[in-house]
Protein backbone atom coordinates (compact mmCIF):
# COMPACT_ATOMS: atom_id res chain seq x y z
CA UNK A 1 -5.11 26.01 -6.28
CA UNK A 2 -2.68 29.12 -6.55
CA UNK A 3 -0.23 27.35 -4.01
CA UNK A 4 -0.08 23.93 -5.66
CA UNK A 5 3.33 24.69 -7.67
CA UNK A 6 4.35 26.30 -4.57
CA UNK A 7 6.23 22.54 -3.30
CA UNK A 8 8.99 21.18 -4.79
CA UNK A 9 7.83 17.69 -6.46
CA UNK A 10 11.08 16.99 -7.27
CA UNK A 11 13.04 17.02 -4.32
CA UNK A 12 10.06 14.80 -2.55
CA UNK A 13 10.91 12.24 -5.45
CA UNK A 14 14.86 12.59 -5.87
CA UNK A 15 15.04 12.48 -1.60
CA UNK A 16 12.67 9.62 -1.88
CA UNK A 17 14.76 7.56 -3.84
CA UNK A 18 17.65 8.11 -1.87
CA UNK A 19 16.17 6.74 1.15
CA UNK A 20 14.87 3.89 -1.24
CA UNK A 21 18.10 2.91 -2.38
CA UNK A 22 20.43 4.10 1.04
CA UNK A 23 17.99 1.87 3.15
CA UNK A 24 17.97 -1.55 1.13
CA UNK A 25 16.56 -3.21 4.12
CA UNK A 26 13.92 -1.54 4.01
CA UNK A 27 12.29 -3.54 0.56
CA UNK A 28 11.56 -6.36 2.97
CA UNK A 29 9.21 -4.28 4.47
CA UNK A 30 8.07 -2.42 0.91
CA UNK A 31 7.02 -6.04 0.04
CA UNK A 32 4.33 -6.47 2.18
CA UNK A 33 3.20 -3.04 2.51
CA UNK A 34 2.68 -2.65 -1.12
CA UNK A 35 -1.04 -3.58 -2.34
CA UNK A 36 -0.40 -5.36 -5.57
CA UNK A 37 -2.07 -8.62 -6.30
CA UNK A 38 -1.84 -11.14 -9.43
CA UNK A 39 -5.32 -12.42 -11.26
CA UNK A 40 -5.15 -15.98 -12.28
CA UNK A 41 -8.65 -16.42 -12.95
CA UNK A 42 -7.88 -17.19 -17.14
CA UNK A 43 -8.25 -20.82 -16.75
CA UNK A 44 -8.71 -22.93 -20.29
CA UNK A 45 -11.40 -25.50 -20.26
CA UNK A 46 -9.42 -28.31 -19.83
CA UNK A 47 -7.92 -26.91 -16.47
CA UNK A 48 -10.82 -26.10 -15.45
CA UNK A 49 -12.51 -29.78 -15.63
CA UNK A 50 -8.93 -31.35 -14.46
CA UNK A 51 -9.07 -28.33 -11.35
CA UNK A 52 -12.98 -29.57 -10.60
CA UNK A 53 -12.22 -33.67 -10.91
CA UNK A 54 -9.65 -32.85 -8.55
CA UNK A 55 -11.27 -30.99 -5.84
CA UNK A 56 -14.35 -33.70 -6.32
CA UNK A 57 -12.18 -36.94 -5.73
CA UNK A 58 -10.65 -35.01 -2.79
CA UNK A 59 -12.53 -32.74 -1.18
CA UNK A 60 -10.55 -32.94 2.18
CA UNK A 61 -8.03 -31.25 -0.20
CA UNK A 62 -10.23 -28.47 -1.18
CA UNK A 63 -10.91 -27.76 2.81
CA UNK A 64 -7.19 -27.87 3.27
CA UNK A 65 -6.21 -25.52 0.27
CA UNK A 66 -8.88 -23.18 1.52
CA UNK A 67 -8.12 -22.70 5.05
CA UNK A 68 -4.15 -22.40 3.95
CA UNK A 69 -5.60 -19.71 1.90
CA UNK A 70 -7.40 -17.77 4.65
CA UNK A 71 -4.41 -18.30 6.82
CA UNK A 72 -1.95 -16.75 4.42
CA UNK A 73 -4.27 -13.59 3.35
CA UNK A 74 -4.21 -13.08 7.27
CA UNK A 75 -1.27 -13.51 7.38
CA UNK A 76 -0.10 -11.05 4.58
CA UNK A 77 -2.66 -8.42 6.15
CA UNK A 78 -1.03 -8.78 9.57
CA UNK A 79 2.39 -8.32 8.29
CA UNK A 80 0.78 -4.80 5.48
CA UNK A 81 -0.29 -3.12 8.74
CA UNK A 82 2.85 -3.91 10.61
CA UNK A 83 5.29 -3.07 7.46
CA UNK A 84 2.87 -0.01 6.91
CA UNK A 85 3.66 1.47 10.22
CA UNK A 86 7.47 0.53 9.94
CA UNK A 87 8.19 2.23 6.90
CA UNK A 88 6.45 5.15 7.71
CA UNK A 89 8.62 5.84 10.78
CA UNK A 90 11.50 4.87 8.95
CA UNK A 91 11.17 6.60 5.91
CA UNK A 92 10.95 9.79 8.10
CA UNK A 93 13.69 8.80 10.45
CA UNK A 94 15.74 8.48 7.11
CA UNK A 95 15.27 11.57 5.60
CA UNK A 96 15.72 13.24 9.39
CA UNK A 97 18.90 11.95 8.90
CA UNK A 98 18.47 9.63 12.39
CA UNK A 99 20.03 6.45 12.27
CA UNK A 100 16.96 3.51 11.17
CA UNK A 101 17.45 -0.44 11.48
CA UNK A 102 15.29 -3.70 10.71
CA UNK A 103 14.43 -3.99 14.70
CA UNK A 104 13.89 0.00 14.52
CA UNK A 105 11.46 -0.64 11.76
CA UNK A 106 9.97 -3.80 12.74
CA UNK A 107 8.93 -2.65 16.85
CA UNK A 108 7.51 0.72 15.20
CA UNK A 109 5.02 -1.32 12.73
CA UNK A 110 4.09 -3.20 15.89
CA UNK A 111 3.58 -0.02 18.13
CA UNK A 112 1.34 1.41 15.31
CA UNK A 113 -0.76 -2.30 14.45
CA UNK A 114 -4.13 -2.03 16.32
CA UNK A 115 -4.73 1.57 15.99
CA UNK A 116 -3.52 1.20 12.21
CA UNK A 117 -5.97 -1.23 11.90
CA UNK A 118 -8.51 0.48 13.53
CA UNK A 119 -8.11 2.99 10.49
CA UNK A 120 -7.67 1.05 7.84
CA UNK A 121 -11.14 -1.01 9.44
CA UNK A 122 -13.36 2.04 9.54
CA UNK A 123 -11.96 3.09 6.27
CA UNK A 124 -13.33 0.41 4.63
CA UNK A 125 -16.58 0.61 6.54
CA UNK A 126 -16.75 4.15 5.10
CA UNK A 127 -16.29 2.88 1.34
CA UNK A 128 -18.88 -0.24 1.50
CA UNK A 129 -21.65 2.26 2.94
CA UNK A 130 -20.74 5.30 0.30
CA UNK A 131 -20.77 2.01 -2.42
CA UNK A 132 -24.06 0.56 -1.22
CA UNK A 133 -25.79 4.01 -0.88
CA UNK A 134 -24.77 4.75 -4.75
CA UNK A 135 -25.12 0.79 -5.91
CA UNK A 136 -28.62 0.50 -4.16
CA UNK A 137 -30.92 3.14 -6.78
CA UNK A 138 -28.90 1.67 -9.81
CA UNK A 139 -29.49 -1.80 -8.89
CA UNK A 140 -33.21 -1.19 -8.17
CA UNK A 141 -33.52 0.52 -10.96
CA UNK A 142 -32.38 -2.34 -13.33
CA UNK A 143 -35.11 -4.71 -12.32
CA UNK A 144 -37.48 -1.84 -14.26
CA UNK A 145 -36.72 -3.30 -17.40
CA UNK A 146 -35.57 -1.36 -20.28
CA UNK A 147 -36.76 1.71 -18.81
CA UNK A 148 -35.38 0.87 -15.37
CA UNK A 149 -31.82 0.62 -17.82
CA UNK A 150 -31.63 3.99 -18.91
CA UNK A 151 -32.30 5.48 -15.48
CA UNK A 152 -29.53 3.31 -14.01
CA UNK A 153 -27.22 4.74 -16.31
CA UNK A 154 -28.38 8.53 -15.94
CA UNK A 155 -27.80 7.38 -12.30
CA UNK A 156 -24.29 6.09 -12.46
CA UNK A 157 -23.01 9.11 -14.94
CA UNK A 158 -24.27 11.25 -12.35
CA UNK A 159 -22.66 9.61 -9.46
CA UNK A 160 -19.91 8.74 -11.28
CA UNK A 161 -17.68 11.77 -10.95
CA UNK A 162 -18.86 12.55 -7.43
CA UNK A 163 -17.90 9.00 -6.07
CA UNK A 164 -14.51 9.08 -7.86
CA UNK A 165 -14.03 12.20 -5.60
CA UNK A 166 -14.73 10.72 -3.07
CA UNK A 167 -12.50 8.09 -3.42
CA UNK A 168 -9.85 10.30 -3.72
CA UNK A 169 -11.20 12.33 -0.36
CA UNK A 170 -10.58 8.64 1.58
CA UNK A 171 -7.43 7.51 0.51
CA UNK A 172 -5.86 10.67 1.01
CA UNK A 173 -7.59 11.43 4.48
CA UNK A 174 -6.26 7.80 5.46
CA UNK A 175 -3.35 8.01 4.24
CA UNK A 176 -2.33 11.43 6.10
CA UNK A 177 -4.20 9.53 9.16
CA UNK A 178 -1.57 7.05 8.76
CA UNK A 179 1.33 9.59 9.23
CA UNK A 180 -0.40 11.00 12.37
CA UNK A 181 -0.51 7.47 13.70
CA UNK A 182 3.20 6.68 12.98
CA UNK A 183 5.04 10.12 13.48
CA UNK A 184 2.81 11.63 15.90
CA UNK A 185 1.36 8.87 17.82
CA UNK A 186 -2.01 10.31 17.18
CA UNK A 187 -5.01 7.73 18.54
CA UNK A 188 -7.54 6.79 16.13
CA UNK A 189 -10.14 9.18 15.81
CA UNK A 190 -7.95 11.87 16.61
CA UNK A 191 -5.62 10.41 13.46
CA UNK A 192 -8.56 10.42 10.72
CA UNK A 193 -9.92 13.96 11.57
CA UNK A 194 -6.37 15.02 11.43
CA UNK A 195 -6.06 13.58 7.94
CA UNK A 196 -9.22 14.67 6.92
CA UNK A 197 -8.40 18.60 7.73
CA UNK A 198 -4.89 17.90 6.07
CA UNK A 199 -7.02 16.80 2.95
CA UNK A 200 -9.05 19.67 3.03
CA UNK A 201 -6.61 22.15 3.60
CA UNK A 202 -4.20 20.55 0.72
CA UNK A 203 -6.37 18.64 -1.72
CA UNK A 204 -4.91 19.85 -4.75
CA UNK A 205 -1.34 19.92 -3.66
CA UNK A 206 -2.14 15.75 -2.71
CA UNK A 207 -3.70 15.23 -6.15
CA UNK A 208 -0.49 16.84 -7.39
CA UNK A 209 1.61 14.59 -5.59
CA UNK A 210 -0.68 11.59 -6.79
CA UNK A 211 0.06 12.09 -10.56
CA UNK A 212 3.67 12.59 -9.53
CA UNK A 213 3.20 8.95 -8.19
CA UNK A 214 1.21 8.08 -11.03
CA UNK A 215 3.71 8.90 -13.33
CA UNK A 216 6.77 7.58 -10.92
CA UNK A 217 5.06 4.48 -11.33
CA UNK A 218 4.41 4.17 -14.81
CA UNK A 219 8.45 4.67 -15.27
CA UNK A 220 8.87 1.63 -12.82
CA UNK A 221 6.70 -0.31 -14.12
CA UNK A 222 8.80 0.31 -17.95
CA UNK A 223 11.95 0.10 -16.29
CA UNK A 224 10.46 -3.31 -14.40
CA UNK A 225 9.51 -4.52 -18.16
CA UNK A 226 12.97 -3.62 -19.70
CA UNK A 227 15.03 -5.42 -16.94
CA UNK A 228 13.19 -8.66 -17.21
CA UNK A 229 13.48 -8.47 -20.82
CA UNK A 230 17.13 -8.25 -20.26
CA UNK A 231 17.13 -10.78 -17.34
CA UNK A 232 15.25 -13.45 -19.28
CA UNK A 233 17.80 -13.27 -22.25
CA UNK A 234 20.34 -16.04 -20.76
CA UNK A 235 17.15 -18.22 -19.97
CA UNK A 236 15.72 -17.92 -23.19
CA UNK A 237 18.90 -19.32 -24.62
CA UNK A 238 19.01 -22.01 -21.98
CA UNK A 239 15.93 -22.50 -22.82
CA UNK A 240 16.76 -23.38 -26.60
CA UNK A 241 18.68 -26.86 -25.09
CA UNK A 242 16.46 -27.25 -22.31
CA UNK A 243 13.29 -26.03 -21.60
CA UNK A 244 12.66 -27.70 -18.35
CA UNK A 245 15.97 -26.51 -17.30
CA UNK A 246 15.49 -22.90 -18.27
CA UNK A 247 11.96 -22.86 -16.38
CA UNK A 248 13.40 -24.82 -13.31
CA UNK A 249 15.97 -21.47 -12.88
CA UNK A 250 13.97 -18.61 -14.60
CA UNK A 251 10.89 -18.67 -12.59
CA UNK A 252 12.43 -18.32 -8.75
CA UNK A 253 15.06 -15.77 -10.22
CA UNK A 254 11.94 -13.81 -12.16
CA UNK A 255 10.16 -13.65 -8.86
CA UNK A 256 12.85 -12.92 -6.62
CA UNK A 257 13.28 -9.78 -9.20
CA UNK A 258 10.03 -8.94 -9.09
CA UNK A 259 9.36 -9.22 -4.99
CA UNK A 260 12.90 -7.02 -4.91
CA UNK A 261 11.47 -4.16 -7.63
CA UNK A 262 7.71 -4.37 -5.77
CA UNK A 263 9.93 -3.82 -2.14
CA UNK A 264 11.87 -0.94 -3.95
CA UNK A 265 8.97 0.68 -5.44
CA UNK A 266 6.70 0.77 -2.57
CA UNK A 267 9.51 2.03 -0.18
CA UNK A 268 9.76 4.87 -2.58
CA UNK A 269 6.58 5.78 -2.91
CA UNK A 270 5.87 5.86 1.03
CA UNK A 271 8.87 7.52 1.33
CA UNK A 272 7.40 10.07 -1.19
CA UNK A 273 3.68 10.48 0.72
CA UNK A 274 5.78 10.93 3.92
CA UNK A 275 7.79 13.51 3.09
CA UNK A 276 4.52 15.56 1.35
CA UNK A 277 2.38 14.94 4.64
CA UNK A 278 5.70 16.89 6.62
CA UNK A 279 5.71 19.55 3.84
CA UNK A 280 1.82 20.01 4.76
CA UNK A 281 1.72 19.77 8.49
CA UNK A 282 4.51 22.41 8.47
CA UNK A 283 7.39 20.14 9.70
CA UNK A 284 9.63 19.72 5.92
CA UNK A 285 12.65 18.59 8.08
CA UNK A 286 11.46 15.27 8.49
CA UNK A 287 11.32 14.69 12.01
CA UNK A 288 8.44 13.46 13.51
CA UNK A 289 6.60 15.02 16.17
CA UNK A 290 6.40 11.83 18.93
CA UNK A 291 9.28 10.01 20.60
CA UNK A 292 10.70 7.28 19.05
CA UNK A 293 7.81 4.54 19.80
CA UNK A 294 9.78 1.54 19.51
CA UNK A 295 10.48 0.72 22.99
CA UNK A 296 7.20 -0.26 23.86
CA UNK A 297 3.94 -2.00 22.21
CA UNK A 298 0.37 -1.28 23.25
CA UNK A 299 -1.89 -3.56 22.35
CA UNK A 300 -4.56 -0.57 21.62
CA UNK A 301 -6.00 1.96 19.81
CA UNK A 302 -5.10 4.65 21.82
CA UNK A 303 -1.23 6.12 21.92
CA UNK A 304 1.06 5.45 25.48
CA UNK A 305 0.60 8.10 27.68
CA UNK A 306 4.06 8.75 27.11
CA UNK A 307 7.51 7.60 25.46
CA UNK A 308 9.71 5.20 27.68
CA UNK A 309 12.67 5.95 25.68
CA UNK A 310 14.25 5.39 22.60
CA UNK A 311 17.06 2.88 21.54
CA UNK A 312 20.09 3.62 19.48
CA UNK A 313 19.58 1.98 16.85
CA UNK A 314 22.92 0.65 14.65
CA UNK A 315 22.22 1.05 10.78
CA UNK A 316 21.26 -1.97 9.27
């Protein structure tokens, strides 16, 4: 831990937003990458009854809404692995000072898709199995009544901390596996045992650079607040003479904010993991190991067995 204020967290933030805010283009792409989601589960009784009527009468409607729904969270989890990859490469290419564009971006998120998804798959694997070996005693020992209760809890305090940890241990071991994947055309396997040594090596220095992010995004998230406090004021006073009016023009520009702010923010912030995972393979320049991958697509895990050339690329 002696090395940990050894990095700079500064300049990884302050160079971070400059490629954020240079590279507007890229927000499109930092609005599906990011992993937010809403909840709209606090339903009042009365839409709840009207919602279930509904969906009774019409069931062919409930089949239709449904498989819209599937389609669209596909959808959105096509385009998070493809705008995952993109920015990446991009973000790097940025703060190399190389020339980046939307077709730059876009053909690197689609060079990267299968074996990002490979990742992200056995990631996830890794998770439910780590969950259902720790969720397994405590559940079994609930049906022991109330003495079954108080060793479920003994259970979960003491697996508490250690599965936290773990947590951590995955997100940053994928996350570096990411950058392997993007900057260094690293297949799969290869990628993840990569990231997990990087994790090892630097766990400290990443949980630094997570509460930098942490706090990063607490300030966005105030500074998010305050501007659509600000932005609703003319709406609100439209809103005196017309409600209907003020709802018909506030909601699309609220959202249009908000999808512009999430794009923003999670630029930045990959921007910010990027430029750590350079400091901590050795490479702070920001130039990325591999060729430029864009010229060609593989529809596999596994990298090309070699670079077919690079474009120039116009900026956006």
């Amino acid at each position: 831990m002696t090395d940990v204020l050894n990095i700079d967290y500064w300049d990884l933030v302050s160079r971070s937003v400059r490629i954020a805010w240079r590279h507007k283009f890229l927000w499109f792409f930092g609005v599906f990458a990011s992993t937010g989601g809403g909840n709209f589960t606090n339903w009042g009784d009365e839409g709840g009854e009207w919602v279930h009527d509904f969906f009774y009468m019409h069931p062919a409607a409930l089949v239709l809404i449904i498989m819209g729904a599937v389609l669209l969270g596909l959808a959105f989890f096509v385009m998070n692995i493809i705008c995952t990859g993109g920015l990446i490469r991009s973000t790097s290419d940025a703060d190399g000072g190389r020339a980046i564009s939307f077709a730059q971006t876009w053909k690197a998120g689609l060079h990267t898709f299968w074996r990002l998804l490979g990742a992200s798959v056995l990631a996830i694997l890794i998770v439910l199995v780590a969950s259902a070996l720790c969720g397994i005693p405590i559940v079994l020992s609930l049906l022991g009544g109330a003495p079954g209760i108080v060793i479920a809890v003994l259970i979960g305090a003491i697996l508490f901390l250690p599965y936290i940890a773990f947590l951590f241990l995955v997100a940053f071991t994928v996350t570096y596996a990411e950058r392997e994947i993007a900057l260094r055309d690293a297949a799969v396997f290869d990628a993840l045992r990569a990231g997990w040594e990087l994790t090892k090596k630097h766990f400290w220095k990443s949980m630094m650079v997570w509460l930098v992010m942490l706090l990063s995004g607490l300030i966005i998230a105030l500074g998010i607040i305050i501007a659509l406090l600000f932005l609703a004021i003319p709406f609100v006073l439209i809103g005196l003479g017309n409600v209907f009016v003020a709802l018909i023009l506030g909601i699309p520009v609220g959202l249009a904010f908000l999808f512009l702010a999430s794009g923003a923010s999670t630029t930045y912030s990959y921007s910010v993991w990027t430029l750590a995972y350079e400091k901590f393979v050795g490479d702070g320049s920001g130039g990325p190991v591999a060729d430029d991958p864009a010229a060609s697509t593989p529809m596999s895990w596994e990298p090309d067995p070699g670079p077919t050339g690079s474009d120039a690329q116009a900026e956006f």
